[in-house]
Protein backbone atom coordinates (compact mmCIF):
# COMPACT_ATOMS: atom_id res chain seq x y z
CA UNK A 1 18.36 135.92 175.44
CA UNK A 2 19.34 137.75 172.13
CA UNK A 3 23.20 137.75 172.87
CA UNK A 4 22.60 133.14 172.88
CA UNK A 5 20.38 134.25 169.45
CA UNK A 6 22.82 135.58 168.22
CA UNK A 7 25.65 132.77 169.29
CA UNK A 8 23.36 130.42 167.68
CA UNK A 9 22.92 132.74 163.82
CA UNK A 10 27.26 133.00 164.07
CA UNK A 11 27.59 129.46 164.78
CA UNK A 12 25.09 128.78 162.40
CA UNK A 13 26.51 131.25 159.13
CA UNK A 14 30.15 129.71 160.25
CA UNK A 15 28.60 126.05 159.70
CA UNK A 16 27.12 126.50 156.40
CA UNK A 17 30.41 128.57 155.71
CA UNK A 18 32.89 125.64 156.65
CA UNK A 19 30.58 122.99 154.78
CA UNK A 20 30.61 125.28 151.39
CA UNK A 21 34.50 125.41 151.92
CA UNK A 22 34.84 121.72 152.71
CA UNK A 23 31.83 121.11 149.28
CA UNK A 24 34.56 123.89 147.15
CA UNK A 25 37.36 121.61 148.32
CA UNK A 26 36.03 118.12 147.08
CA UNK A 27 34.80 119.42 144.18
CA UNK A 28 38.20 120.52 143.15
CA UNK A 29 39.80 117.06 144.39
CA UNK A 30 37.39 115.89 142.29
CA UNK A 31 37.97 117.85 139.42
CA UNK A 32 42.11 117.51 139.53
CA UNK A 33 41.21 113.98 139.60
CA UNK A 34 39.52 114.15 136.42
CA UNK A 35 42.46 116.01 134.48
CA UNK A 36 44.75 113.45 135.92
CA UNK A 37 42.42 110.79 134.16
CA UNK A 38 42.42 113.19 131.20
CA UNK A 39 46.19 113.77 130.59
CA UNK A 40 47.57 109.85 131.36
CA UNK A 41 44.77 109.40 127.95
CA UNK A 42 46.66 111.80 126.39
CA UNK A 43 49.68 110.21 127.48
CA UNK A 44 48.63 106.81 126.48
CA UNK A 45 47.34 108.02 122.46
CA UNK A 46 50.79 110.12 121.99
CA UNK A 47 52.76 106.80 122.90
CA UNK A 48 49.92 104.62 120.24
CA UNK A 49 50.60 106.88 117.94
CA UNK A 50 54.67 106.52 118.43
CA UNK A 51 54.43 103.38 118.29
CA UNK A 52 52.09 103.34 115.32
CA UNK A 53 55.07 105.97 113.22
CA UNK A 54 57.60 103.99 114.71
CA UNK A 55 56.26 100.64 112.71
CA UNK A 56 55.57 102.63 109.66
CA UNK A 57 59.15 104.67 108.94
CA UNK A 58 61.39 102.28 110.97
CA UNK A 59 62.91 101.51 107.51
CA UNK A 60 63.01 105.17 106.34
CA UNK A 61 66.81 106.12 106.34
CA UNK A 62 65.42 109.55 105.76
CA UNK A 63 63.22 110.31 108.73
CA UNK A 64 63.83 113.27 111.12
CA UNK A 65 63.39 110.64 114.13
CA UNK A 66 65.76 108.10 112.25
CA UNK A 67 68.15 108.63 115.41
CA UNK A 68 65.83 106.93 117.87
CA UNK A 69 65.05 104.34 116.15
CA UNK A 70 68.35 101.94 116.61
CA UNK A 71 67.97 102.60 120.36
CA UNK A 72 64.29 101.47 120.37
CA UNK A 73 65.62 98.21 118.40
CA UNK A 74 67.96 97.63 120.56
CA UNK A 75 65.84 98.68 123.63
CA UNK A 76 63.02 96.30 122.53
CA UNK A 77 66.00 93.15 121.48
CA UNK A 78 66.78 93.47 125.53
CA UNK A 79 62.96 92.99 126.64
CA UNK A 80 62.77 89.76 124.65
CA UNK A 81 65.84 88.69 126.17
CA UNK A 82 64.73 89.74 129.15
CA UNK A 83 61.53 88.33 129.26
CA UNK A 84 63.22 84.84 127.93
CA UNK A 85 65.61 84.65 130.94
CA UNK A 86 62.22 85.21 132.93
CA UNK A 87 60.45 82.05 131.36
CA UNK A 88 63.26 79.82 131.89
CA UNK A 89 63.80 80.90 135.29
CA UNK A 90 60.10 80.13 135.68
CA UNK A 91 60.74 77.22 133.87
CA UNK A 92 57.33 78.17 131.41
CA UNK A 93 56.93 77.85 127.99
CA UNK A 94 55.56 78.85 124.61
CA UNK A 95 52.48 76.98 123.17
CA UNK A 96 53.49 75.30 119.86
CA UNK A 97 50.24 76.56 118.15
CA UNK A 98 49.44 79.71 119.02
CA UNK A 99 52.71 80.80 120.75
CA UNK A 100 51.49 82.18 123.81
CA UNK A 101 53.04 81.50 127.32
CA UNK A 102 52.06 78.96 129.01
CA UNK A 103 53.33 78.15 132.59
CA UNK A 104 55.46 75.35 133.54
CA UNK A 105 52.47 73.10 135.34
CA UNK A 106 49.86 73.90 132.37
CA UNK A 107 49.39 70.68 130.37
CA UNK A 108 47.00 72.52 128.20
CA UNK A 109 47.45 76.19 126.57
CA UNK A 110 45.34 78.97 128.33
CA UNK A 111 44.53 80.98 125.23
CA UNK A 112 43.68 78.15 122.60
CA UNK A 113 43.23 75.20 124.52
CA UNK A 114 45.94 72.96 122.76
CA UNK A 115 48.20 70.55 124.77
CA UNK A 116 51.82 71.37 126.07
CA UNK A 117 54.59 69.50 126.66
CA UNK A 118 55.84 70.59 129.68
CA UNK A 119 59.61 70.83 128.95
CA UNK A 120 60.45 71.85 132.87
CA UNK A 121 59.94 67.98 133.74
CA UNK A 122 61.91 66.56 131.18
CA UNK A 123 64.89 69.04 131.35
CA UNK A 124 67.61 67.95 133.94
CA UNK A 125 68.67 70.12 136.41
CA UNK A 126 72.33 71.07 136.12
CA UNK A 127 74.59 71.63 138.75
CA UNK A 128 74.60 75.06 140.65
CA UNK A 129 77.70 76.03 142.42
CA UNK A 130 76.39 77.52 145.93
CA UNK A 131 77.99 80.94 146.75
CA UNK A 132 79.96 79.08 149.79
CA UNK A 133 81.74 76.96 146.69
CA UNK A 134 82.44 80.16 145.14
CA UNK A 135 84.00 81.39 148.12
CA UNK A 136 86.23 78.38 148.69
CA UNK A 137 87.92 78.47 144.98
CA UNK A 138 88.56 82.28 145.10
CA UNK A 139 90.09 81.37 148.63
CA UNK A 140 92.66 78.42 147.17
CA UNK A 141 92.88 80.75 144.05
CA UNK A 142 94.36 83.07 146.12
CA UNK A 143 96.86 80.82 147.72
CA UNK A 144 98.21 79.78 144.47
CA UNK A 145 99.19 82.99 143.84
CA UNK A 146 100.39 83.42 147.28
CA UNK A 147 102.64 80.58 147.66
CA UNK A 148 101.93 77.40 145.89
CA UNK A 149 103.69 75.59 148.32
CA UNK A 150 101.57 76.34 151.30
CA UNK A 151 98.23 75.09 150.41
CA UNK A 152 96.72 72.19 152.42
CA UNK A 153 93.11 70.79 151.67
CA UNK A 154 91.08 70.15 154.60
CA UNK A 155 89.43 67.10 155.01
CA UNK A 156 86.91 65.82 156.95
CA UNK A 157 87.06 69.05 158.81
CA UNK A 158 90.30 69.09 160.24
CA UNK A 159 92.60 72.19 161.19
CA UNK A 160 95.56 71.10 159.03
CA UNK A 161 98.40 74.19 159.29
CA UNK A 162 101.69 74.46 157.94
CA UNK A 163 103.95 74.70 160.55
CA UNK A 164 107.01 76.86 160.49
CA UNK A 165 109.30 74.22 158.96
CA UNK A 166 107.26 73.38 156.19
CA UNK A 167 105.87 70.12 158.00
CA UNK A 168 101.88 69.67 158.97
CA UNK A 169 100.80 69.38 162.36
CA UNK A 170 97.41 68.64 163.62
């Protein structure tokens, strides 16, 4: 009976051992997890405070970060046109009060409430050439330069070729 006893106490100190390691182990999850929180802060206040020199000494032609600056102009030029190619694609558009974006089925403004014209309806759409189009001119364009003289147009589907002495057969 003492050898099962003392099965039992090793199973037992082995337990408590394995559920201190596994307590050890989510603590320090936890823990890393709490840095992590701590250092994309940190992260965020250095970039405020960039942000915040950035607007003060942009016009200083004698700062020691002068360098950067043209290339955060011209970084922050492309989001705007960026983000504009995004609104017209989504057809939205800016509110005439308060000049925040409004989408293109909002008849009123979502931040202060004012009507929109919706400019998406009125606007006609323009022609887009399908890629398939594309493929046919670059396909004639090619025959010009090939040999002027041997370019048929199909229509209605038809296998038009040039035959060997210059004549069409069907």
């Amino acid at each position: 009976m003492a050898f099962f006893d003392e099965i039992g106490k090793t199973l037992a100190d082995k337990g408590r051992e394995a559920a201190k390691k596994a307590k050890d182990v989510a603590e320090i999850l936890q823990l890393k997890a709490q840095i992590s929180t701590e250092k994309s802060k940190t992260k965020e206040l250095y970039a405020s405070i960039g942000v915040l020199y950035f607007k003060k000494h942009r016009d200083d032609e004698n700062d020691e970060y002068q360098m950067f600056f043209p290339e955060i102009e011209k970084t922050l030029a492309h989001i705007a046109e960026l983000e504009e190619r995004v609104k017209k694609l989504e057809k939205a558009g800016t509110c005439p009060v308060c000049g925040a974006s409004v989408g293109k089925n909002d008849a009123f403004c979502a931040k202060c409430g004012a009507p929109v014209e919706n400019e998406a309806e009125e606007a006609p759409e323009e022609d887009v050439l399908e890629t398939d189009d594309l493929r046919k001119l670059d396909a004639v364009e090619e025959q010009k330069k090939a040999d002027p003289d041997d370019i048929f147009v199909e229509e209605d589907g038809g296998d038009e070729e040039k035959a060997d002495d210059g004549e069409k057969t069907e």
